[in-house]
Protein backbone atom coordinates (compact mmCIF):
# COMPACT_ATOMS: atom_id res chain seq x y z
CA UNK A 1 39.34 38.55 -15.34
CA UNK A 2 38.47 42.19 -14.84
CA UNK A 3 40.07 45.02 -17.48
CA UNK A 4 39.47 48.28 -18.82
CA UNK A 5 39.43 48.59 -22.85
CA UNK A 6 39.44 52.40 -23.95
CA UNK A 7 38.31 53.53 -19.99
CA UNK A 8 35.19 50.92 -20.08
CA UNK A 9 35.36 47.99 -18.02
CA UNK A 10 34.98 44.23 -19.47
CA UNK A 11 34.89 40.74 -17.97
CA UNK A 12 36.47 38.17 -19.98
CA UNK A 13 36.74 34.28 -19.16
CA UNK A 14 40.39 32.67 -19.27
CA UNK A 15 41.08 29.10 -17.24
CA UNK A 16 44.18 26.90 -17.34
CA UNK A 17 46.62 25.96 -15.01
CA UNK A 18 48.62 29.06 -13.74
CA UNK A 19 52.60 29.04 -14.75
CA UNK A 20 55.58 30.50 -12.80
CA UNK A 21 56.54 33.36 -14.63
CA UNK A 22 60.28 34.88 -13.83
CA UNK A 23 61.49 38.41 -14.26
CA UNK A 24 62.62 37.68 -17.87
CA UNK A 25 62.21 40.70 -20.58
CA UNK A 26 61.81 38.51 -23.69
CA UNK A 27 62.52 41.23 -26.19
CA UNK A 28 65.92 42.05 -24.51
CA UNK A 29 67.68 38.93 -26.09
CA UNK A 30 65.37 39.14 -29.44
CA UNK A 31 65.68 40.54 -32.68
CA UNK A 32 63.44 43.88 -31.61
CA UNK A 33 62.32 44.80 -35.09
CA UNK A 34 60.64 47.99 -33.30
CA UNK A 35 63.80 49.44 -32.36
CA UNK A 36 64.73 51.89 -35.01
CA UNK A 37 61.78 53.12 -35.52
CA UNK A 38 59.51 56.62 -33.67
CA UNK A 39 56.89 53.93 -32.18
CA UNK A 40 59.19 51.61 -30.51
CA UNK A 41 58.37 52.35 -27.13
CA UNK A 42 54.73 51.95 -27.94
CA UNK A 43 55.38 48.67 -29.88
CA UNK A 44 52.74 49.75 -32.43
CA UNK A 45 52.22 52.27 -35.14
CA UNK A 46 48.94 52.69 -37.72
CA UNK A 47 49.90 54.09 -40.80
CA UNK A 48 48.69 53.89 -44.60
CA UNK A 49 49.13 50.39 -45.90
CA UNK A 50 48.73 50.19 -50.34
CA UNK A 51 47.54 52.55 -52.86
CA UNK A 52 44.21 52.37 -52.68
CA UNK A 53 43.32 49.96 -55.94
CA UNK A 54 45.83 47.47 -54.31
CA UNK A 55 44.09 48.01 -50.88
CA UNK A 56 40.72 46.98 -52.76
CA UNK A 57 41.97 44.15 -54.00
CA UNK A 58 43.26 42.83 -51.26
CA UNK A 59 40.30 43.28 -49.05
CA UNK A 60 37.77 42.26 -51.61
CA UNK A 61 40.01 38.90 -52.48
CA UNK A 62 40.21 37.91 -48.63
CA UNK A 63 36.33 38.63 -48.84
CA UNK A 64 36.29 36.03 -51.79
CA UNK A 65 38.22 33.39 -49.72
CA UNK A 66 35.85 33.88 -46.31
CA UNK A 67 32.98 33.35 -48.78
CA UNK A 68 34.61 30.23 -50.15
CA UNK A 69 35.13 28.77 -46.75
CA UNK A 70 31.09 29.28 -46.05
CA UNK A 71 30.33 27.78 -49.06
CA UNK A 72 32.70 24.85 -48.20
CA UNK A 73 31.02 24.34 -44.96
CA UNK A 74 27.89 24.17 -46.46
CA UNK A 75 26.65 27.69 -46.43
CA UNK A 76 26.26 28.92 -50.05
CA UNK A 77 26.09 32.28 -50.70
CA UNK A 78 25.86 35.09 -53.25
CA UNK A 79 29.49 36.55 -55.01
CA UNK A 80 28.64 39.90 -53.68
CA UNK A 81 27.71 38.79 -50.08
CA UNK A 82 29.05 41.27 -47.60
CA UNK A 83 31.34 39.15 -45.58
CA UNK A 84 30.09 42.00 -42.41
CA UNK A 85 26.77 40.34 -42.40
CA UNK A 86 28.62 36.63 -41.40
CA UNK A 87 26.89 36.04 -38.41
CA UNK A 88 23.81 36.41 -40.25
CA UNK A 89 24.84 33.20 -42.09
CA UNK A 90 26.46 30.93 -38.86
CA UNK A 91 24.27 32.75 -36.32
CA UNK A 92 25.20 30.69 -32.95
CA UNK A 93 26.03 27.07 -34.33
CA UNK A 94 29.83 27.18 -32.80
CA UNK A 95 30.66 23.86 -34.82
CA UNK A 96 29.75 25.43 -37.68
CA UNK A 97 31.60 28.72 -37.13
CA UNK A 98 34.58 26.14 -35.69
CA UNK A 99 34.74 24.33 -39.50
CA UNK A 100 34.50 27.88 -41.04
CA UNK A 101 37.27 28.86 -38.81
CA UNK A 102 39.87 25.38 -39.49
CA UNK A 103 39.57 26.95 -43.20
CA UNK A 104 40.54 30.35 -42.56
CA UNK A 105 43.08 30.15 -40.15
CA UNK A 106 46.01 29.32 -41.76
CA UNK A 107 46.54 29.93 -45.83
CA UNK A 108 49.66 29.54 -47.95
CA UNK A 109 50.30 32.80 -49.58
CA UNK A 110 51.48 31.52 -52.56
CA UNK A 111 47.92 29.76 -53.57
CA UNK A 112 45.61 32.29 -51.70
CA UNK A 113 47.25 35.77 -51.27
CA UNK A 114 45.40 38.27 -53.68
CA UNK A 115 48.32 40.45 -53.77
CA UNK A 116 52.08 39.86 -54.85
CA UNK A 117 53.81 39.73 -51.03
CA UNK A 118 56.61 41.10 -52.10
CA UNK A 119 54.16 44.42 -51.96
CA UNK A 120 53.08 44.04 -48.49
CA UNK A 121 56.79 43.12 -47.60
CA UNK A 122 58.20 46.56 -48.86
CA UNK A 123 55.46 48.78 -47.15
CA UNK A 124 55.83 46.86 -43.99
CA UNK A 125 59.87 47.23 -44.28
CA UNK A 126 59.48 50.87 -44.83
CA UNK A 127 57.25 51.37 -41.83
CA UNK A 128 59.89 49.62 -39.86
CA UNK A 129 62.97 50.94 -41.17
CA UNK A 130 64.14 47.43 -42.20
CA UNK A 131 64.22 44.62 -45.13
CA UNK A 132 61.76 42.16 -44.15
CA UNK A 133 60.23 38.83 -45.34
CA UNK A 134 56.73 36.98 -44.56
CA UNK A 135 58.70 33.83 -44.15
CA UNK A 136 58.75 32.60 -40.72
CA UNK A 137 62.68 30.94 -39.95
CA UNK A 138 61.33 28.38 -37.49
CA UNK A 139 59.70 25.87 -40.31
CA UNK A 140 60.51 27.72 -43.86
CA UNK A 141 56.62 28.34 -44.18
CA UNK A 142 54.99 31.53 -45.47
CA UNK A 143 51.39 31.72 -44.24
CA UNK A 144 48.50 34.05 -43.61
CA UNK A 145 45.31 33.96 -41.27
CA UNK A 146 41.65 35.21 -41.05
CA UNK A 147 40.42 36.28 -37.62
CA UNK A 148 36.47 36.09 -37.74
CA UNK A 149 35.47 37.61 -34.62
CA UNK A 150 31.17 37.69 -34.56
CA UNK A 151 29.55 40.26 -32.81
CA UNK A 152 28.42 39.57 -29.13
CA UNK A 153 29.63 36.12 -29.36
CA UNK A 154 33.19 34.53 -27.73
CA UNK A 155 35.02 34.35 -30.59
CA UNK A 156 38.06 36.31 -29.35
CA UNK A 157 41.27 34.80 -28.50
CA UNK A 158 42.81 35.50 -24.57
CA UNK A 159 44.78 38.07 -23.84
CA UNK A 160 48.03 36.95 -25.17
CA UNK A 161 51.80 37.62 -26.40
CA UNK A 162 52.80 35.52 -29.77
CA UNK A 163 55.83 35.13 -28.54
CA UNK A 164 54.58 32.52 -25.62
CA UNK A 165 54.83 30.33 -28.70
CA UNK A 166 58.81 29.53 -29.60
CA UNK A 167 58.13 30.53 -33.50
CA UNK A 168 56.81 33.71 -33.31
CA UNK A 169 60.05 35.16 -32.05
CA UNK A 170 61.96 37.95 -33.90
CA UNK A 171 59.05 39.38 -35.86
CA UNK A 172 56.22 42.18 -36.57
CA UNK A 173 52.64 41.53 -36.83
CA UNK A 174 49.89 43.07 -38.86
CA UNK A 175 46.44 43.79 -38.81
CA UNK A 176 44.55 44.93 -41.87
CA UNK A 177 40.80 45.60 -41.66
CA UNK A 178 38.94 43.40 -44.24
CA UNK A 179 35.20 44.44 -42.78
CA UNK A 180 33.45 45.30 -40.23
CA UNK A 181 36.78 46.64 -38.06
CA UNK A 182 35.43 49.48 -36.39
CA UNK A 183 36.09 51.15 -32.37
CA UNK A 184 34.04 48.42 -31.06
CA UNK A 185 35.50 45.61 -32.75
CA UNK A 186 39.00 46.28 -33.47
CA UNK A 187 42.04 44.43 -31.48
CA UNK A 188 42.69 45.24 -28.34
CA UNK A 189 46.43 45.97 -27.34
CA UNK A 190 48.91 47.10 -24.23
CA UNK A 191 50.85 49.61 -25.22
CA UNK A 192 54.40 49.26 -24.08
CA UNK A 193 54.09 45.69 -22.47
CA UNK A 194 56.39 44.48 -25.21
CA UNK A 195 58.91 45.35 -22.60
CA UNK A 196 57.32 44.06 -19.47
CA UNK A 197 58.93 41.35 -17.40
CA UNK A 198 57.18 38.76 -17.89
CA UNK A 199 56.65 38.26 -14.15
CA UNK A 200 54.22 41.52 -14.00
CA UNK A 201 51.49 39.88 -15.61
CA UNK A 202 50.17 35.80 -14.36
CA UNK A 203 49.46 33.71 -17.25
CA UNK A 204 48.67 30.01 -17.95
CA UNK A 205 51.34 27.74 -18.19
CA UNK A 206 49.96 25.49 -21.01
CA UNK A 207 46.96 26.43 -23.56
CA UNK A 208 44.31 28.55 -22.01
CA UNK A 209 40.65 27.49 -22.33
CA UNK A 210 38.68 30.72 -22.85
CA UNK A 211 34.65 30.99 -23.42
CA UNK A 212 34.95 26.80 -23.44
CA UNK A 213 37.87 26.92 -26.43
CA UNK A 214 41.00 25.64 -25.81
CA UNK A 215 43.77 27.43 -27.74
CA UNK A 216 47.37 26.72 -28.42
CA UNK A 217 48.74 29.90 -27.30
CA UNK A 218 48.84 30.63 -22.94
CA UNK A 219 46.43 33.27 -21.90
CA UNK A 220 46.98 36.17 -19.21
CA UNK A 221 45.10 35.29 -16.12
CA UNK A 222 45.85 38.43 -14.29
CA UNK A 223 48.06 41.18 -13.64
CA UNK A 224 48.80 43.20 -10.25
CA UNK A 225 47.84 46.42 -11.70
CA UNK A 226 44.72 47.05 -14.04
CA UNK A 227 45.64 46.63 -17.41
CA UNK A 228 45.70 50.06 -20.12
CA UNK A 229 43.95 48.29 -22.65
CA UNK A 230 42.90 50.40 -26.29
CA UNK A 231 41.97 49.72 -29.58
CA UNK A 232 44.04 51.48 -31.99
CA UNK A 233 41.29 51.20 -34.49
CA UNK A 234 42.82 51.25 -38.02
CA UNK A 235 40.55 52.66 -40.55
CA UNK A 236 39.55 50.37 -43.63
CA UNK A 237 43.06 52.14 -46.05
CA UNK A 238 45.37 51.48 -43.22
CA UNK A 239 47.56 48.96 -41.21
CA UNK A 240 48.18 48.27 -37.09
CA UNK A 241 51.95 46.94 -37.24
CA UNK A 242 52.68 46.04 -33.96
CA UNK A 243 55.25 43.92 -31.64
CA UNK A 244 54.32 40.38 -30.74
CA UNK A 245 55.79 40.73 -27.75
CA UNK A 246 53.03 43.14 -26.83
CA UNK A 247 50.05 42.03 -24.85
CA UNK A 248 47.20 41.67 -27.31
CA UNK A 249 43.45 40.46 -28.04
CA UNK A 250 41.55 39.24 -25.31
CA UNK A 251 38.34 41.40 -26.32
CA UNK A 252 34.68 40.73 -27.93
CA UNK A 253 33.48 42.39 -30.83
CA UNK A 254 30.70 44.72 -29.95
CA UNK A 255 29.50 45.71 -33.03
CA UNK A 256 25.45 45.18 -33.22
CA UNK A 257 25.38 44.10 -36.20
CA UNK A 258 28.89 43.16 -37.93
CA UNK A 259 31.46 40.66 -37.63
CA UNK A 260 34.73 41.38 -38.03
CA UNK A 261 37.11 40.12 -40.52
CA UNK A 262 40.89 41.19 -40.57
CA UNK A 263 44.17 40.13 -42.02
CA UNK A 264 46.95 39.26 -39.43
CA UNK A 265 50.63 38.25 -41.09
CA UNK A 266 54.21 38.27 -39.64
CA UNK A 267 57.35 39.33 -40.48
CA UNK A 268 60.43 38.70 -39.84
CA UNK A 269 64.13 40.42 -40.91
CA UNK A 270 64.97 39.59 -44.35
């Protein structure tokens, strides 16, 4: 599939069977937790996240739990490895990057979160006007994941909307920088397309298989118009909030030299 990301062009591989999309707006019967707020027709807002000792922490304790999961996998390395300098470790063994991934892709925040969440709940309320809670409705759980995205390699999910999956529904996402997030790395996002029909946009009707990896979630296959595709590009003190309705990710990191590591959590109304 051909796109655009910030005016350049990019190819990226997505295969499944295509679905029958209708002329359904998905947000229009949802709790749209964008709707009070200046960026709601955007679906996205960056903005300062913590004070800036509780921003450390947080990014240097996700740093210690990406190091753990190398070690666990069989990859020891230093306390003070820079968690930018991954690749260096995995290189191009998939499988390996595959068992690194199972361990970072889903953590209870109780056990692993460096921070209290009740801090990352009130900022993320305030930026939306609203109480919320990370404590998703659908199954009672309160989880956080990892996205390790190497540089050059397919390690990026297809283009997507959360909510193609029933428990995402009725929440905010976010996406905090933990290294090597930069203008050539950073998520990839449609502004506005939280309120597309979901008819202007062809997408698998199962999993899609992209780059040979079959995820859960259905990918976009194509639209009938090209797709306005940008990377908001949060800088390493601030936070991308953002709709999950939007379309989103779908783009390799091109970093030369640095993988990217970032924080994604949802949200929902307290």
């Amino acid at each position: 599939m051909q796109v655009n990301i910030n005016q350049q062009p990019f190819t990226y591989d997505v295969q499944g069977e295509a679905g029958r999309p209708d002329g359904r707006v998905l947000l229009a019967t949802d709790d749209d937790l964008t709707v009070a707020t200046t960026w709601a027709a955007q679906g996205y807002t960056v903005a300062e996240f913590l004070p800036a000792a509780e921003q450390a922490a947080l990014r240097e304790g996700l740093a210690r739990l990406v190091r753990r999961a190398l070690v666990d996998v069989g990859c020891p390395v230093p306390a003070g490895f820079d968690v930018a300098h991954y690749h260096q470790v995995v290189g191009d063994d998939r499988d390996l990057h595959l068992a690194v991934v199972n361990r970072t892709k889903e953590y209870q925040q109780a056990g692993f979160l460096p921070l209290p969440v009740a801090l990352l709940e009130q900022r993320v309320g305030e930026l939306c006007g609203r109480p919320v809670q990370a404590l998703n409705p659908w199954d009672g759980e309160r989880f956080f994941h990892l996205r390790i995205i190497r540089p050059g390699r397919a390690d990026n999910n297809p283009l997507h909307r959360d909510v193609w999956l029933p428990d995402y529904h009725n929440c905010l996402n976010i996406y905090v920088p933990v290294a090597g997030s930069t203008a050539q790395s950073s998520l990839t996002l449609v502004p506005g397309s939280h309120h597309w029909p979901e008819n202007r946009t062809l997408r698998t009707a199962g999993g899609a298989v992209s780059n040979g990896v079959r995820f859960t979630v259905p990918g976009v296959l194509g639209s009938a118009e090209p797709l306005d595709i940008i990377r908001p590009n949060p800088k390493p003190g601030e936070v991308l909030l953002f709709s999950p309705y939007l379309l989103h990710g779908g783009a390799v990191n091109l970093n030369e030299d640095e993988t990217r590591i970032s924080l994604e959590m949802r949200f929902w109304a307290a």
